[in-house]
Structure formats: C-alpha cells, structure tokens
N, C-alpha and C. Protein backbone atom coordinates (compact mmCIF):
# COMPACT_ATOMS: atom_id res chain seq x y z
N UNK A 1 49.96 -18.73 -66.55
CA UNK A 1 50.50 -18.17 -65.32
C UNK A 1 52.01 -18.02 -65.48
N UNK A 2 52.55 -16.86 -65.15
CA UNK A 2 54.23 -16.92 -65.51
C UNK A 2 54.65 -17.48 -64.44
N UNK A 3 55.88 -17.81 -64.45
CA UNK A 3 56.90 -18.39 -64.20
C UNK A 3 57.07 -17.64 -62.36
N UNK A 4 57.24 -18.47 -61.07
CA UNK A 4 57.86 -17.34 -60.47
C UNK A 4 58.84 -17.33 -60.36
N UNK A 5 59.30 -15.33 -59.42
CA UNK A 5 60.36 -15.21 -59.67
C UNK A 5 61.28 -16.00 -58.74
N UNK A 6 62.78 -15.71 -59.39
CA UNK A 6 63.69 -16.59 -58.53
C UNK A 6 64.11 -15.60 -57.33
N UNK A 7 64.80 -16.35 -56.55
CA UNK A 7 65.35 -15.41 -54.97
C UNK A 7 65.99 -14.26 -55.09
N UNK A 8 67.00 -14.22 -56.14
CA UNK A 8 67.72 -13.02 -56.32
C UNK A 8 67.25 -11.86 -57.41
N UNK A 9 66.41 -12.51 -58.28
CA UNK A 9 64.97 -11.33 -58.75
C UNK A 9 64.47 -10.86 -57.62
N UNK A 10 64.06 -11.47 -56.89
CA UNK A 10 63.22 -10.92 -55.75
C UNK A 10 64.11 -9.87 -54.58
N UNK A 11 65.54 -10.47 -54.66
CA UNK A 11 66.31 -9.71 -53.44
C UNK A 11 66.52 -8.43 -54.13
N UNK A 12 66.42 -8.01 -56.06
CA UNK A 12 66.79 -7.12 -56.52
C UNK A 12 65.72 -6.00 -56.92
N UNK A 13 64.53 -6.46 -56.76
CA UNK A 13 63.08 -5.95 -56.74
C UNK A 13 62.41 -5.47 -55.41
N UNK A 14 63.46 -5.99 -54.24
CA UNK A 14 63.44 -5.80 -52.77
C UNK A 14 64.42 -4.35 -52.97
N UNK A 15 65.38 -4.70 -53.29
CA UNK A 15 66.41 -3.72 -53.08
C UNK A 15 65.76 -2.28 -53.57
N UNK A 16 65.38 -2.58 -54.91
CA UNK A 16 64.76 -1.17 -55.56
C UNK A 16 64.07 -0.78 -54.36
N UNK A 17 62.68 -1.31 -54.56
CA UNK A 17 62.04 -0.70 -53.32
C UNK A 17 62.35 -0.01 -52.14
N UNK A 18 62.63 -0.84 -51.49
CA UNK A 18 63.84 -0.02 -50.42
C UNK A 18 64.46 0.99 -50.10
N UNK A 19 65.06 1.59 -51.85
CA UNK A 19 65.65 2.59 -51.87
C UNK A 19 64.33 4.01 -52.24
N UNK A 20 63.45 3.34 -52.43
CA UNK A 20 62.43 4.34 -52.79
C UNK A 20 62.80 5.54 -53.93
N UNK A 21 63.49 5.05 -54.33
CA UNK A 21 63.48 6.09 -55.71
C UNK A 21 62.98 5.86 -57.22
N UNK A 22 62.19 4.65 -57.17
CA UNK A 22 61.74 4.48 -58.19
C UNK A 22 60.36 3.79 -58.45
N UNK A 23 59.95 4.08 -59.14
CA UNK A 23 58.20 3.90 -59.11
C UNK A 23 58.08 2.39 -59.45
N UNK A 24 56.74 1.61 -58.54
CA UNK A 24 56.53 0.58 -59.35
C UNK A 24 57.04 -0.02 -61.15
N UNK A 25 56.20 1.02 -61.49
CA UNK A 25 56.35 1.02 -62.68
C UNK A 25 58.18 0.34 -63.44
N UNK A 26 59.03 1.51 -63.11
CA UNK A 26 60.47 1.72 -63.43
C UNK A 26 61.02 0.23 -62.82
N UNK A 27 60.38 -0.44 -61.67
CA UNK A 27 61.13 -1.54 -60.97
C UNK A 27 60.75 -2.59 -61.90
N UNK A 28 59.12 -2.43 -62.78
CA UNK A 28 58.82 -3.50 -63.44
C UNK A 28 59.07 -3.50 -64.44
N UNK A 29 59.80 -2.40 -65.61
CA UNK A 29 60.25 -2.11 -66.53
C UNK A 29 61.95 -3.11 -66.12
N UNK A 30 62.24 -2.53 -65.50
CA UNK A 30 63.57 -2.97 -65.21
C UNK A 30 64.26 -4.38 -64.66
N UNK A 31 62.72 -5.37 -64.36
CA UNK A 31 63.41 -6.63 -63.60
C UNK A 31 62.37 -7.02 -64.43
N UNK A 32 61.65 -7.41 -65.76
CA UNK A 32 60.92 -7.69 -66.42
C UNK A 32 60.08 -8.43 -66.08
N UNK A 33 59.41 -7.83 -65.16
CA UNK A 33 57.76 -8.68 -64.58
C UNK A 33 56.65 -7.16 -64.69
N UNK A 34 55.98 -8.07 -64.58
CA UNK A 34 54.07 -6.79 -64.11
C UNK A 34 54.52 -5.76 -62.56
N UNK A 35 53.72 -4.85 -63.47
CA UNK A 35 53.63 -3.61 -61.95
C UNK A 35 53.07 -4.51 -61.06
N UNK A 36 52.29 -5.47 -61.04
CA UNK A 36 51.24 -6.50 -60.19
C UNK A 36 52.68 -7.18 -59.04
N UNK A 37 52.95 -7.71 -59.88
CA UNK A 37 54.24 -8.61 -59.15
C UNK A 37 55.27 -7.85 -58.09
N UNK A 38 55.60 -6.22 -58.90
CA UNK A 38 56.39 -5.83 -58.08
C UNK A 38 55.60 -5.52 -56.43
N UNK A 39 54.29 -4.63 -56.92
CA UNK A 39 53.79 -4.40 -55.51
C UNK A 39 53.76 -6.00 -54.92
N UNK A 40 53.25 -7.35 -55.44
CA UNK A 40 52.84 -8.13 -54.56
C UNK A 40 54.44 -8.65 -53.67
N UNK A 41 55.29 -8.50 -54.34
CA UNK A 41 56.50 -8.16 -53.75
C UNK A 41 56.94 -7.71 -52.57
N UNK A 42 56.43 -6.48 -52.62
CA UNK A 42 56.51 -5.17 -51.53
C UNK A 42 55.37 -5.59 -50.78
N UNK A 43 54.36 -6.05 -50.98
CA UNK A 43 53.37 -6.65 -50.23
C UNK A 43 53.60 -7.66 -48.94
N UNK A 44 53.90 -8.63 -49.87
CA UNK A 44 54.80 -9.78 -49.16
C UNK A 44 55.79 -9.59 -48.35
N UNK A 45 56.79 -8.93 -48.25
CA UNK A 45 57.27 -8.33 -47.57
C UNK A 45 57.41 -7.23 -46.53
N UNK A 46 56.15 -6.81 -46.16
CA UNK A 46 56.00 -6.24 -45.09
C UNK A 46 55.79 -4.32 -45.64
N UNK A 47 56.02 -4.06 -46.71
CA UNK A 47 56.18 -2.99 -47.23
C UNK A 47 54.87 -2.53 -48.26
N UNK A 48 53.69 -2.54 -48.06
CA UNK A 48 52.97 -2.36 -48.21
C UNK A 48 52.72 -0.76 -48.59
N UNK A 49 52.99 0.08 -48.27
CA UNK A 49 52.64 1.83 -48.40
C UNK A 49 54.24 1.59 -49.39
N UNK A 50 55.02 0.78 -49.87
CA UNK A 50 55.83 1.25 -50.84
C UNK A 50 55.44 2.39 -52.01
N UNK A 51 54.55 2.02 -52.30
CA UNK A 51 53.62 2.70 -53.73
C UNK A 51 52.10 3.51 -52.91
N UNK A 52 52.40 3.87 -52.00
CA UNK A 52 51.29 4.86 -51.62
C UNK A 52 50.59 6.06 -52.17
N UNK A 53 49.91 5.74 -53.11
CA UNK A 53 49.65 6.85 -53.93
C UNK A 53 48.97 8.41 -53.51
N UNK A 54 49.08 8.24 -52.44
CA UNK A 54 47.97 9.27 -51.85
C UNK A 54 48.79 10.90 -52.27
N UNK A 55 50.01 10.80 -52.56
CA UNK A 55 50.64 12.24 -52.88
C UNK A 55 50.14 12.24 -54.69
N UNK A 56 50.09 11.42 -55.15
CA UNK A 56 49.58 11.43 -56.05
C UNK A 56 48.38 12.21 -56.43
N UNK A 57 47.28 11.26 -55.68
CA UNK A 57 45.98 11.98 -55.78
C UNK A 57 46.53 13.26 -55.19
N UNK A 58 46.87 13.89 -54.39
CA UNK A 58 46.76 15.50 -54.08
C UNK A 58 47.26 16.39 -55.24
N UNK A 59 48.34 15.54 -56.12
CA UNK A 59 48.56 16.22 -56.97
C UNK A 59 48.24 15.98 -57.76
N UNK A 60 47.21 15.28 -58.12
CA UNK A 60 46.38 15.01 -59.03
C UNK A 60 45.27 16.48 -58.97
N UNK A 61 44.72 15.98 -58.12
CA UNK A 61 43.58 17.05 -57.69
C UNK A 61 44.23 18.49 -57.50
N UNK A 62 45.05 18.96 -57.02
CA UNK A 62 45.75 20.25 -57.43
C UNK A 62 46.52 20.68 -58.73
N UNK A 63 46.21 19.55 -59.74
CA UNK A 63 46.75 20.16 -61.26
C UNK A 63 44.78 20.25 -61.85
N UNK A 64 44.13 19.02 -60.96
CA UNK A 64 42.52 19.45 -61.91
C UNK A 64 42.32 21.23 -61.62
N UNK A 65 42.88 21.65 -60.14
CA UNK A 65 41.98 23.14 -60.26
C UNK A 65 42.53 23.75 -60.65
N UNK A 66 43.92 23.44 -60.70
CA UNK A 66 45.20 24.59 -61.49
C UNK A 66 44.42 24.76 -62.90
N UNK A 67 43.82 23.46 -63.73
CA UNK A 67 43.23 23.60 -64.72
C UNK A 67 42.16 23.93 -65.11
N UNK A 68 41.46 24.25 -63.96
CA UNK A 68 39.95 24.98 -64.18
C UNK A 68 40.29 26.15 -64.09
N UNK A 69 40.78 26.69 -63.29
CA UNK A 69 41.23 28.10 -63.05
C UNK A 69 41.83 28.86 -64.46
N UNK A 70 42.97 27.92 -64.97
CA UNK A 70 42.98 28.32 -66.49
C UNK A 70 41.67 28.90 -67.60
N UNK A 71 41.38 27.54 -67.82
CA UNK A 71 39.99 27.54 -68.01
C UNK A 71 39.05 28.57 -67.79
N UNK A 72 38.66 28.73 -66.76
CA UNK A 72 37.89 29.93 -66.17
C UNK A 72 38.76 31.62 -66.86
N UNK A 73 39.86 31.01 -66.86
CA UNK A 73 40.47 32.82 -67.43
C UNK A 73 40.36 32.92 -68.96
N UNK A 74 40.62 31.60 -69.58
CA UNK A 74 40.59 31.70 -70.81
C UNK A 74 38.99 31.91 -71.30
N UNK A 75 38.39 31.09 -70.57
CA UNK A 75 36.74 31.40 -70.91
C UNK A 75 36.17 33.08 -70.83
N UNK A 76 36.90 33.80 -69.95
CA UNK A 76 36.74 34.96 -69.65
C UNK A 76 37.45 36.10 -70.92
N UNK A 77 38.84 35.90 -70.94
CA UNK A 77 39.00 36.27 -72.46
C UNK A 77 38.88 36.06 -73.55
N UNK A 78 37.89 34.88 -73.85
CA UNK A 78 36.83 34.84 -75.07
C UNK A 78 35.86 35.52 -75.37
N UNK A 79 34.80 35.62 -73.83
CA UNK A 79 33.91 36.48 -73.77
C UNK A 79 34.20 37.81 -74.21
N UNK A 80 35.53 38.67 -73.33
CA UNK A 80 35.59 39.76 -73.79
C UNK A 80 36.25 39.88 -75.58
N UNK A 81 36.63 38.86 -75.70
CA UNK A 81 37.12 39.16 -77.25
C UNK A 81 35.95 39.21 -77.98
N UNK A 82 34.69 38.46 -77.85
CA UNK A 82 33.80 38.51 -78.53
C UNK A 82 32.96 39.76 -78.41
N UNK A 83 32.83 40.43 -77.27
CA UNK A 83 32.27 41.70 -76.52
C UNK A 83 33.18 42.76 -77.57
N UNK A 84 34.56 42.34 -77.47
CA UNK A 84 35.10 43.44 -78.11
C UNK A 84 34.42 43.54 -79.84
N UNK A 85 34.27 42.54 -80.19
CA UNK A 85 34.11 42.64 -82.08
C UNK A 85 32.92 42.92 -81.75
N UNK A 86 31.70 42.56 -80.87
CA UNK A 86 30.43 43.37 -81.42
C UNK A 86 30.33 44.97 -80.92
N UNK A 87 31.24 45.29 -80.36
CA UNK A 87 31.45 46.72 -79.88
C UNK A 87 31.60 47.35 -81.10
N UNK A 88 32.88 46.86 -81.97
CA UNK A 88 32.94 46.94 -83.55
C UNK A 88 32.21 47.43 -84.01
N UNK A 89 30.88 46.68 -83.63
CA UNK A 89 29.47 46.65 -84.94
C UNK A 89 29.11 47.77 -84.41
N UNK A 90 28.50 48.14 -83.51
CA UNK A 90 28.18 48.94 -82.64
C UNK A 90 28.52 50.32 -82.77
N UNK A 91 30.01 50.59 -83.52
CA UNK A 91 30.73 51.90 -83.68
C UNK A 91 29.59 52.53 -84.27
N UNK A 92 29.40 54.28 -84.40
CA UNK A 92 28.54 54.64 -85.37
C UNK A 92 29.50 55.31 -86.24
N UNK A 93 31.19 55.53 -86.27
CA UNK A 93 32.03 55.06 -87.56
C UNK A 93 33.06 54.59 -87.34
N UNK A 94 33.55 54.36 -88.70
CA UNK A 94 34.52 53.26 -89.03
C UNK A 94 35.54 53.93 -89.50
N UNK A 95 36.53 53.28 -89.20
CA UNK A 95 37.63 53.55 -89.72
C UNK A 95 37.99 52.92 -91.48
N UNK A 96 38.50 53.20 -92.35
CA UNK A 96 38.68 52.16 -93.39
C UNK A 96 39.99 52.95 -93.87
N UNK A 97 39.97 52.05 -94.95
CA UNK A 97 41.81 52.56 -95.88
C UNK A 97 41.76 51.19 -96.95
N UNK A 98 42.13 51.88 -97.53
CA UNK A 98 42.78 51.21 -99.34
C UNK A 98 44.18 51.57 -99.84
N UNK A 99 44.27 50.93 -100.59
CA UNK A 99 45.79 51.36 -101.48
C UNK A 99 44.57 51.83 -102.74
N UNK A 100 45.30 53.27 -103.27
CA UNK A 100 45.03 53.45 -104.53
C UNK A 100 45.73 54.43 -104.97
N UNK A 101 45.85 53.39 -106.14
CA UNK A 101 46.90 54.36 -107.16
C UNK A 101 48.32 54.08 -106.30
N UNK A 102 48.74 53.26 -105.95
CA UNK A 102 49.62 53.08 -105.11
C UNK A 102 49.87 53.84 -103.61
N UNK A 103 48.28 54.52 -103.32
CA UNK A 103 48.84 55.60 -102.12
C UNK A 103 47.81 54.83 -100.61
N UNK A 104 48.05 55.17 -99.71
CA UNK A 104 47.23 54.63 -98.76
C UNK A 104 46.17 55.27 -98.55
N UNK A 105 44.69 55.13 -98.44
CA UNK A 105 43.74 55.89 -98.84
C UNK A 105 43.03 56.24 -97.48
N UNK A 106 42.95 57.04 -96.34
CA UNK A 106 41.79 56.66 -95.18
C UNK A 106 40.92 57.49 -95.36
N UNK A 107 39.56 56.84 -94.72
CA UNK A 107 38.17 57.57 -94.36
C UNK A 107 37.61 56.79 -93.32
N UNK A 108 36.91 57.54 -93.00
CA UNK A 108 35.57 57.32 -92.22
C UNK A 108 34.19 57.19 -92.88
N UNK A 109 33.42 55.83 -92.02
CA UNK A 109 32.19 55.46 -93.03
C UNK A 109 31.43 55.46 -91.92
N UNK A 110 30.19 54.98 -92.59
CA UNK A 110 29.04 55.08 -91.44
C UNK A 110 28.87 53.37 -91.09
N UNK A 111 28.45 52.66 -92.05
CA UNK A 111 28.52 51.03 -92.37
C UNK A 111 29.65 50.89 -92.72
N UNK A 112 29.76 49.44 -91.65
CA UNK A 112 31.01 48.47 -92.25
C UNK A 112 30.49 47.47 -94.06
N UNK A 113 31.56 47.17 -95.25
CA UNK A 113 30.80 46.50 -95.54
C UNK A 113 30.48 44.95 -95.06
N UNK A 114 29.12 44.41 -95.92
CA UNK A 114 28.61 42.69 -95.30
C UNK A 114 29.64 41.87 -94.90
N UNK A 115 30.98 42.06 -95.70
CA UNK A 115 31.95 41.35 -95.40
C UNK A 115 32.56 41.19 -93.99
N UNK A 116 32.55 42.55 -93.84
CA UNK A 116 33.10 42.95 -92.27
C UNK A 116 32.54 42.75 -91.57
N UNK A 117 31.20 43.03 -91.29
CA UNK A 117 30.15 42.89 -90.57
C UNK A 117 29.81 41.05 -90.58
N UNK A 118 29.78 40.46 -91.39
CA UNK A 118 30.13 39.19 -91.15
C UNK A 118 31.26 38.74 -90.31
N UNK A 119 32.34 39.25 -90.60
CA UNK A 119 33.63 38.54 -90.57
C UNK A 119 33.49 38.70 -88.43
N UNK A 120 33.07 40.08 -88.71
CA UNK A 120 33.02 40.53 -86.38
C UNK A 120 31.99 39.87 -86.10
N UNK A 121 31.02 39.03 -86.91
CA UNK A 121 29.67 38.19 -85.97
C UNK A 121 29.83 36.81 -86.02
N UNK A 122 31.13 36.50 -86.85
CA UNK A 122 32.04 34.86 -86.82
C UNK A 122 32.68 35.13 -85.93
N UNK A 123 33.30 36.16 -85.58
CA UNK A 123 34.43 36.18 -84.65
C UNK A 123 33.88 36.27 -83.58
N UNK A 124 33.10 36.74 -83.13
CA UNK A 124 32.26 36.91 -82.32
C UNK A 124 31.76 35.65 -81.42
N UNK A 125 30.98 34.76 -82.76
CA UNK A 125 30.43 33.58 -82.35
C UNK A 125 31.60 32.72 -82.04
N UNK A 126 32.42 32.26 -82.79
CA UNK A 126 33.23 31.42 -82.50
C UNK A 126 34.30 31.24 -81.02
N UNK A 127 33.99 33.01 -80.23
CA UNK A 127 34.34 32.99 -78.92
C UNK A 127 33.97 32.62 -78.64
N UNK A 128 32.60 32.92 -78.69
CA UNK A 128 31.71 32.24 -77.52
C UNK A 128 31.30 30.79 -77.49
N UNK A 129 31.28 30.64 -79.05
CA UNK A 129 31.19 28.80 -78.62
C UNK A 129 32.33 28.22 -78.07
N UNK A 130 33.22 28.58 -78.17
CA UNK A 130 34.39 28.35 -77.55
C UNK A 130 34.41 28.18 -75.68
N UNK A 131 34.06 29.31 -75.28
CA UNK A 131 33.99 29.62 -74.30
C UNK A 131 32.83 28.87 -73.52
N UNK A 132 31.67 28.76 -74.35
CA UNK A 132 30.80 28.25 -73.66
C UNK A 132 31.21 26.53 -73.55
N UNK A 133 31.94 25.84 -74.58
CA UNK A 133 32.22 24.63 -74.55
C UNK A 133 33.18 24.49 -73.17
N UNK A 134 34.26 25.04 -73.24
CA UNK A 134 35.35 25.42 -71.42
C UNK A 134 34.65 25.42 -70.58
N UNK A 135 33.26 26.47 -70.77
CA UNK A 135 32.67 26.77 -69.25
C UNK A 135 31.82 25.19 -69.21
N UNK A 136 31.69 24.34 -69.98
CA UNK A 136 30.42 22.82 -70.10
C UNK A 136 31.90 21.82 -68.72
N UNK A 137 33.12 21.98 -69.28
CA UNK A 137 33.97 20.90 -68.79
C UNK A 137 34.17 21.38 -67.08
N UNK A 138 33.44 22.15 -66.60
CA UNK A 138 33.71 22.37 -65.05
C UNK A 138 32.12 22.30 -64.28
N UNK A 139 31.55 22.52 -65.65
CA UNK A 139 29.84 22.04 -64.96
C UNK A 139 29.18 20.98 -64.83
N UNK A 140 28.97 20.38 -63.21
CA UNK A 140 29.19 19.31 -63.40
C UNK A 140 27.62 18.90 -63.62
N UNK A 141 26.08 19.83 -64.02
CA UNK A 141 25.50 19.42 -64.78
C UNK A 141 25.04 20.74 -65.66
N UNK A 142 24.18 20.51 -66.49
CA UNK A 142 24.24 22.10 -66.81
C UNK A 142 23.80 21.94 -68.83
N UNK A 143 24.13 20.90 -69.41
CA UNK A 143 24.27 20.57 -70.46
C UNK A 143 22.88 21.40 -71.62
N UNK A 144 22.05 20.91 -70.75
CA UNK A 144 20.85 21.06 -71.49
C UNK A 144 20.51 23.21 -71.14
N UNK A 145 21.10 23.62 -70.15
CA UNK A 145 21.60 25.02 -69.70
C UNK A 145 22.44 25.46 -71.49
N UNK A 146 23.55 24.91 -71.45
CA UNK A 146 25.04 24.78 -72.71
C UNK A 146 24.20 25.30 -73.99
N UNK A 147 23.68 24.20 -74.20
CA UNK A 147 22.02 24.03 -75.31
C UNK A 147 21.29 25.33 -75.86
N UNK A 148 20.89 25.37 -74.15
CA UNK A 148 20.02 26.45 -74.51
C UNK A 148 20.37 27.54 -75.04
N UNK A 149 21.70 28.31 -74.11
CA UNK A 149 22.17 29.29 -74.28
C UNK A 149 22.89 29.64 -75.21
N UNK A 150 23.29 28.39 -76.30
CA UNK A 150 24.19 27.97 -77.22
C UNK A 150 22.93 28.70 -78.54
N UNK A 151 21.41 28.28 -78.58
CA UNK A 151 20.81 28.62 -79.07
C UNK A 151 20.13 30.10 -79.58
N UNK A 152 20.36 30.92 -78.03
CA UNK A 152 19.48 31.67 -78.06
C UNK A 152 20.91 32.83 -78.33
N UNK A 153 22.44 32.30 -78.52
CA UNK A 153 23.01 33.07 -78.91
C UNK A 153 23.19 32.98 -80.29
N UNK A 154 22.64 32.22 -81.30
CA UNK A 154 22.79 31.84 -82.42
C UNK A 154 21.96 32.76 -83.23
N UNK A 155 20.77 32.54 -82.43
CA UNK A 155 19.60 33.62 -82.94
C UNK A 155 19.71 34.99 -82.68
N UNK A 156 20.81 35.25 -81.53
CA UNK A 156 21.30 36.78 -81.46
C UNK A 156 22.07 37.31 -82.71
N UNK A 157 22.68 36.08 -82.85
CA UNK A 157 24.15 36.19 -83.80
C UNK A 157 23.00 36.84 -85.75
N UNK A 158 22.28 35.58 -85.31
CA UNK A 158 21.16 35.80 -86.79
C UNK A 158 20.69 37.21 -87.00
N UNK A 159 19.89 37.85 -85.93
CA UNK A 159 19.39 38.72 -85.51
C UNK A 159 20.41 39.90 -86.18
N UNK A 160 21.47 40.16 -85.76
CA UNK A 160 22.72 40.92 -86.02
C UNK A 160 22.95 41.46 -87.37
N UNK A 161 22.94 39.90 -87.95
CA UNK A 161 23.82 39.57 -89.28
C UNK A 161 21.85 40.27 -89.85
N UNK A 162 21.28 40.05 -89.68
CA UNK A 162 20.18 40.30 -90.80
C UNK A 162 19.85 41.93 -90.11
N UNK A 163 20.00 42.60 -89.52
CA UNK A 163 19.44 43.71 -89.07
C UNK A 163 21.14 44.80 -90.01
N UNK A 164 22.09 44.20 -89.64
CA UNK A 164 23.39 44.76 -90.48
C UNK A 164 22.92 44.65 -92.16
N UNK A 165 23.06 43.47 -92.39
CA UNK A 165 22.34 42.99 -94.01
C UNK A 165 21.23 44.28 -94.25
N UNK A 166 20.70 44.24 -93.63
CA UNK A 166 19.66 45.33 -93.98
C UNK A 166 19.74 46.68 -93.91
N UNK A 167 20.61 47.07 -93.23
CA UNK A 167 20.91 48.17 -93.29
C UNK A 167 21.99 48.39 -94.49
N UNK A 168 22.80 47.43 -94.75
CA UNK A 168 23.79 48.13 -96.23
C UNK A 168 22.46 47.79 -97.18
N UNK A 169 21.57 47.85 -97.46
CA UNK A 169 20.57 47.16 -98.40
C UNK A 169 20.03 48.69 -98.54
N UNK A 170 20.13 49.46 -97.52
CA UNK A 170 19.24 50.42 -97.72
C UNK A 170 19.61 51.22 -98.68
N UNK A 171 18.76 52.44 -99.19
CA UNK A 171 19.37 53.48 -100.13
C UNK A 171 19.86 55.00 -99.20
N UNK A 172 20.79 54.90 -99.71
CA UNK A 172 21.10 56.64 -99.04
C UNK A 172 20.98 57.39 -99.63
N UNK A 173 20.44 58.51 -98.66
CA UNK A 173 20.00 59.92 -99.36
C UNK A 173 21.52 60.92 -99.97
C-alpha cells in the first residue's frame, strides 16, 4: 500500500484540479501518484465530475462514425477500381506499345497477353478483398455473409483467369 499523501501534495493536486486544465492523467504524472489517487482526491473533496468523461465519449463516438464514413468511401473506391480493371478485360481492343529499334511502337490487339490479363484479375481481386475486409469492420454480424461472398468472388476471379487463358490458347485464323 503506498505511502499517503502529505497535506501540501494534496493542497497541490487540489489546486490542479481546480484550475481544470489538466487531465487526471497530467496531475498524476506531475505530483507522482496513480490517476486512482488523483480522482480519489477530487472525490474526497467534493469535486467529483472533475474528470467527467462524458465529452469524451461524444467524441469518442463522433470520431467512430467520422471513421466509418471514411471507410464506407474508401470501400466504395475499391469497388470501382476493381470494376474499372475488369472493364479492361472486357475491352474488345487494346491498346499496346513497345520500344523497338529504339522507336515507340503502337497497335491495337484483340487479346491482352496472360500476363496482363492476370496482372487486371490481381488487381481486381485484391480490391475487393480489400474492400470487403472494411465493409466486415462496420458489420456488426455478417462474417459468415464476408465468407461467402469472399468465395463466390474467387471462383468469379478463377472463372475469368481460365476463360482469358483459353482464349490466348486458341489458334487464329
């Protein structure tokens, strides 16, 4: 059990308080006892709502929705970033370019190659798992929902990648 404090610790742990400019905390940093001691302090003394946290919680709870709301936008421009790269796939042509011979080369193709077509169905996925993980932290159940949908976009993603695969596989006339 520590030591208690003496009268003029106490008249100077009074005083802080009083002036209300400094948090439990800062009074117990500063007169080297427990946050415990200072409120029982302010307790004891008639000053009880010294440390009233209730502005706290409001601003507690008005930075959680400030942060869902984020959330919710960023989840939203994942989706469309991912919307955008399978739009990509989707083109019926492409743009391309090379250096050759030191010159910049452009055409138009019909297929992207596997590479590319890989590279927009990672990019793709990795929005959305993204997004779908953001949209899990505001649902307050939903998990086995996360799961599912986590799945049946995997097998879209598969679906993609092997229907593309197959098409550069083919022979052209």
């Amino acid at each position: 059990m520590p030591p208690p404090i003496n009268d003029d610790k106490r008249a100077a742990i009074l005083a802080d308080i009083d002036s209300g400019t400094k948090s439990r905390n800062a009074i117990s940093r500063e007169h080297g006892v427990s946050p415990s001691t200072v409120a029982k302090v302010a307790q004891e003394n008639g000053n009880e709502d010294a440390f009233d946290r209730t502005q706290t919680a409001h601003a507690t709870r008005a930075r959680v929705a400030d942060n869902a709301a984020r959330r919710a936008e960023i989840v939203s421009r994942l989706y469309e970033h991912a919307s955008h790269q399978l739009d990509r796939l989707d083109r019926t042509e492409h743009e391309r370019s090379e250096v050759s011979a030191g010159k910049l080369v452009q055409w138009t193709a019909d297929d992207l190659p596997p590479q590319d077509v890989r590279a927009l169905i990672q990019a793709a996925g990795h929005a959305t798992q993204h997004a779908v993980k953001l949209e899990s932290v505001d649902a307050s159940t939903g998990s086995d929902d996360a799961a599912s949908m986590l799945s049946r976009l995997a097998e879209g993603i598969r679906q993609t990648w092997q229907n593309g695969a197959d098409s550069q596989n083919e022979p052209s006339d």
